[in-house]
C-alpha atoms as a PDB file:
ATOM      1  CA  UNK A   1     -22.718-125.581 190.082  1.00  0.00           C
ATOM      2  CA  UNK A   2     -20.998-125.547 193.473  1.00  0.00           C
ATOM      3  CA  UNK A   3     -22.124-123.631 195.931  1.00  0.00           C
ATOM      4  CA  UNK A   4     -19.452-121.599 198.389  1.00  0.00           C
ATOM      5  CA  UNK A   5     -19.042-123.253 202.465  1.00  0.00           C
ATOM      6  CA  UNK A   6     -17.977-122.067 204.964  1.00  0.00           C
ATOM      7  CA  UNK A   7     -15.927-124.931 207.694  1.00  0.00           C
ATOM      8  CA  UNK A   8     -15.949-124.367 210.919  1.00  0.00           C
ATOM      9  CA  UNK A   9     -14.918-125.800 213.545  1.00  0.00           C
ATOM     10  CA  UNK A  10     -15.620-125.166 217.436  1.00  0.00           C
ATOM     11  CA  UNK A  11     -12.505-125.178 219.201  1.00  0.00           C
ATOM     12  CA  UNK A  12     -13.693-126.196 223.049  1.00  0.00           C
ATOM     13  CA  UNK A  13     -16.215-129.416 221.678  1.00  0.00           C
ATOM     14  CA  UNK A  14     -14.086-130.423 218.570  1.00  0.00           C
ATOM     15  CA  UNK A  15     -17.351-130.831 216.736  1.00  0.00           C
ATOM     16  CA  UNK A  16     -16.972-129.662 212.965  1.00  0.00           C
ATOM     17  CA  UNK A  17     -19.648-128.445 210.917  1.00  0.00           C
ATOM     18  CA  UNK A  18     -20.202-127.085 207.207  1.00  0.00           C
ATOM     19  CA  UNK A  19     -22.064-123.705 206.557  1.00  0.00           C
ATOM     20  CA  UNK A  20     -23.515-122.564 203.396  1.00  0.00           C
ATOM     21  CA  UNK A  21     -23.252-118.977 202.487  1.00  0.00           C
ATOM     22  CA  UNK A  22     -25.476-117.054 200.479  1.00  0.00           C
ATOM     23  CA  UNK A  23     -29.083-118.224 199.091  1.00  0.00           C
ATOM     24  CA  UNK A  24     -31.067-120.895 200.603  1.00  0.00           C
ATOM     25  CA  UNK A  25     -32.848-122.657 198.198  1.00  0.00           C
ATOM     26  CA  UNK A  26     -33.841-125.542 200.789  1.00  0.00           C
ATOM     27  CA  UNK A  27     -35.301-122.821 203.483  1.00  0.00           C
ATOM     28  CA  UNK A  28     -36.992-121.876 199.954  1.00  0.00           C
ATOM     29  CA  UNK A  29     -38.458-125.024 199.399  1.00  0.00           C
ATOM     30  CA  UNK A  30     -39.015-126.238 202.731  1.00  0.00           C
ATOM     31  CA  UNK A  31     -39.466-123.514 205.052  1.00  0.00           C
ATOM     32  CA  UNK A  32     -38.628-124.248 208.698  1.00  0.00           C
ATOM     33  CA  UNK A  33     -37.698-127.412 208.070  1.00  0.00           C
ATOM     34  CA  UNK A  34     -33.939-127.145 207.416  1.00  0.00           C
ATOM     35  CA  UNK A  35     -33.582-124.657 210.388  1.00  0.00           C
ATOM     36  CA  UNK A  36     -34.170-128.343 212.215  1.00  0.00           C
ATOM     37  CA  UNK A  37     -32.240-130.014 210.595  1.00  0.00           C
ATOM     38  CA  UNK A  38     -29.174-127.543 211.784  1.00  0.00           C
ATOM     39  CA  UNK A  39     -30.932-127.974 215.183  1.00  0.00           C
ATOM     40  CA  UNK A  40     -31.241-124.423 215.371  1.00  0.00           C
ATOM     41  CA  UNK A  41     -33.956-124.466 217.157  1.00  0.00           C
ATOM     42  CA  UNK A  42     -34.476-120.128 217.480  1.00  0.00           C
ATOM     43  CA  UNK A  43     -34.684-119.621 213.877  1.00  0.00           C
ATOM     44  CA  UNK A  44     -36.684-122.598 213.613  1.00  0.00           C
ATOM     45  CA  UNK A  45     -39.315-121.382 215.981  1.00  0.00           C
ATOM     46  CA  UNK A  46     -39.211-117.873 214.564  1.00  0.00           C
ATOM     47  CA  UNK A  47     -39.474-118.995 210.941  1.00  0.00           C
ATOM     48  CA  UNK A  48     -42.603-121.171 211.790  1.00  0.00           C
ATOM     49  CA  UNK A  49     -44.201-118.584 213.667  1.00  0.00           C
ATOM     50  CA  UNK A  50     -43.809-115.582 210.837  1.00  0.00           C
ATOM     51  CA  UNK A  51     -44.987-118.857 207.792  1.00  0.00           C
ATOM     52  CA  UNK A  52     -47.892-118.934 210.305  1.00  0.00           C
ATOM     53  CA  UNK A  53     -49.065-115.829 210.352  1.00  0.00           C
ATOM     54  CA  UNK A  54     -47.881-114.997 206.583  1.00  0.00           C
ATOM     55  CA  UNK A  55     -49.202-117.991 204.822  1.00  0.00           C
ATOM     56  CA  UNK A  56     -45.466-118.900 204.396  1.00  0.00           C
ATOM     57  CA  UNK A  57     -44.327-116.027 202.153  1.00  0.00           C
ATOM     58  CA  UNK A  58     -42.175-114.958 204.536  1.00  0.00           C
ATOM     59  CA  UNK A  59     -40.433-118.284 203.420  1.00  0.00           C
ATOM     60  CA  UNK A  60     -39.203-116.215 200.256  1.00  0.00           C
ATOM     61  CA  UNK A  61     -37.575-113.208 202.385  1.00  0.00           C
ATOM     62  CA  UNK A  62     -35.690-116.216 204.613  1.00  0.00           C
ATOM     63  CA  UNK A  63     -34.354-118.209 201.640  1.00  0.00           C
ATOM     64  CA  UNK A  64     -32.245-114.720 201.204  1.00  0.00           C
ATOM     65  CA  UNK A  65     -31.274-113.796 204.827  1.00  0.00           C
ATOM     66  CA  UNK A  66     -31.250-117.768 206.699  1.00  0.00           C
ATOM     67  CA  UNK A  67     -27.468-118.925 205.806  1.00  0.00           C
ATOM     68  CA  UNK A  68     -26.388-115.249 206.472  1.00  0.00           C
ATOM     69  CA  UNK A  69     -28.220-116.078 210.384  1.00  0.00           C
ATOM     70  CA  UNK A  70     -27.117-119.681 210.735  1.00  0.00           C
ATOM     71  CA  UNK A  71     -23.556-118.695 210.187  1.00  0.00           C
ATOM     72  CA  UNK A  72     -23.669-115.666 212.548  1.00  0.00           C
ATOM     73  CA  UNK A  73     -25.450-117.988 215.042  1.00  0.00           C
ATOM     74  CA  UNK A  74     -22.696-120.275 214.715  1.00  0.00           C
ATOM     75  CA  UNK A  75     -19.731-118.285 214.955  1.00  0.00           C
ATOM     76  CA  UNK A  76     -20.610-115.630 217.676  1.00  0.00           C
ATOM     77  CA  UNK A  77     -22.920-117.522 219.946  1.00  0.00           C
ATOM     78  CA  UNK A  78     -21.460-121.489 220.078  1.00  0.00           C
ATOM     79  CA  UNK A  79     -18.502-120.598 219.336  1.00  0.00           C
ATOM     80  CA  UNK A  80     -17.238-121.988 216.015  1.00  0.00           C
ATOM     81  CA  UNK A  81     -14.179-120.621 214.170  1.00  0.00           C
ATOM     82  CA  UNK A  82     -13.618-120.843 210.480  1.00  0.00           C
ATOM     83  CA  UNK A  83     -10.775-122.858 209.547  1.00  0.00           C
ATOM     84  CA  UNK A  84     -11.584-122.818 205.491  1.00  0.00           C
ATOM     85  CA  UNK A  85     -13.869-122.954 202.314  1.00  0.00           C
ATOM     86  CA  UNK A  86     -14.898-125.850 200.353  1.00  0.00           C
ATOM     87  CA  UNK A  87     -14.764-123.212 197.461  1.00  0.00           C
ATOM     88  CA  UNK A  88     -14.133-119.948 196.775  1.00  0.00           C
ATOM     89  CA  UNK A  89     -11.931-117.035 198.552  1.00  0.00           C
ATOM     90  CA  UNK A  90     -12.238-116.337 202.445  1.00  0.00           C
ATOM     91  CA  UNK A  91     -11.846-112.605 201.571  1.00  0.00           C
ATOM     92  CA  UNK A  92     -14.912-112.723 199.143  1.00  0.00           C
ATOM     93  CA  UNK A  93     -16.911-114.902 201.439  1.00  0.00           C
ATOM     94  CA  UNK A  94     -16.203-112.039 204.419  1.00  0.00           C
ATOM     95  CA  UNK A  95     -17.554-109.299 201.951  1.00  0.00           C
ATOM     96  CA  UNK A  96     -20.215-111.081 200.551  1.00  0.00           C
ATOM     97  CA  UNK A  97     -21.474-111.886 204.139  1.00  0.00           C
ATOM     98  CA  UNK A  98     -20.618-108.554 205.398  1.00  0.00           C
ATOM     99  CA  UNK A  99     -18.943-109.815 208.520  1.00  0.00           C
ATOM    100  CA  UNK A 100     -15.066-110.104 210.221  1.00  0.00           C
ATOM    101  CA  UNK A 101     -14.907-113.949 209.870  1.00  0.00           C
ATOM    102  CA  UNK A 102     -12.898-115.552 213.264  1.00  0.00           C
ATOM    103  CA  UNK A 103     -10.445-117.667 211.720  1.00  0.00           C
ATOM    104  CA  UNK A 104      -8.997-120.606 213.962  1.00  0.00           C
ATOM    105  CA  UNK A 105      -5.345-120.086 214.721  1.00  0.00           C
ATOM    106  CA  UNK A 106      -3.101-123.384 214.590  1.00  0.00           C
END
């Protein structure tokens, strides 16, 4: 089973990047960890300091909401533009996210 991605691509660094949309089963498995891995550090910090004080079962509520961050984090604070999918339909992507996606132009 494939899993829809977002591609983005941040037009002032040229750096391009791949962003999954919808559940996170790695966040589920592993917490805080893959927020590091992105090197997103804000929602790595606030995900380990919620596990800590939940005994980690706020893991469960993040494996539904963390792509849905990490791609709003990417696209309206560094700066990234989408310039495709690796699957799937921009349009359903948009709705299933519930955001305008900033598509690159040229």
């Amino acid at each position: 089973m494939a899993f829809d991605r977002l591609l983005l691509k941040n037009p002032n660094t040229g750096e391009i990047a791949r962003a999954p949309v919808g559940f996170s089963w790695t966040t589920f498995f592993f917490s805080f960890f893959p927020a590091l891995f992105r090197s997103d550090w804000k929602w790595a910090v606030i995900q380990f300091l919620i596990a800590s004080f939940t005994l980690n079962l706020s893991g469960l509520v993040f494996a539904f909401i963390y792509n849905k961050l990490h791609i709003k984090e990417m696209l309206f604070s560094k700066g990234f533009k989408v310039t495709g999918s690796e699957k799937g339909d921009l349009q359903r992507i948009s709705n299933k996210l519930g955001l305008e996606l900033p598509m690159l132009q040229g």
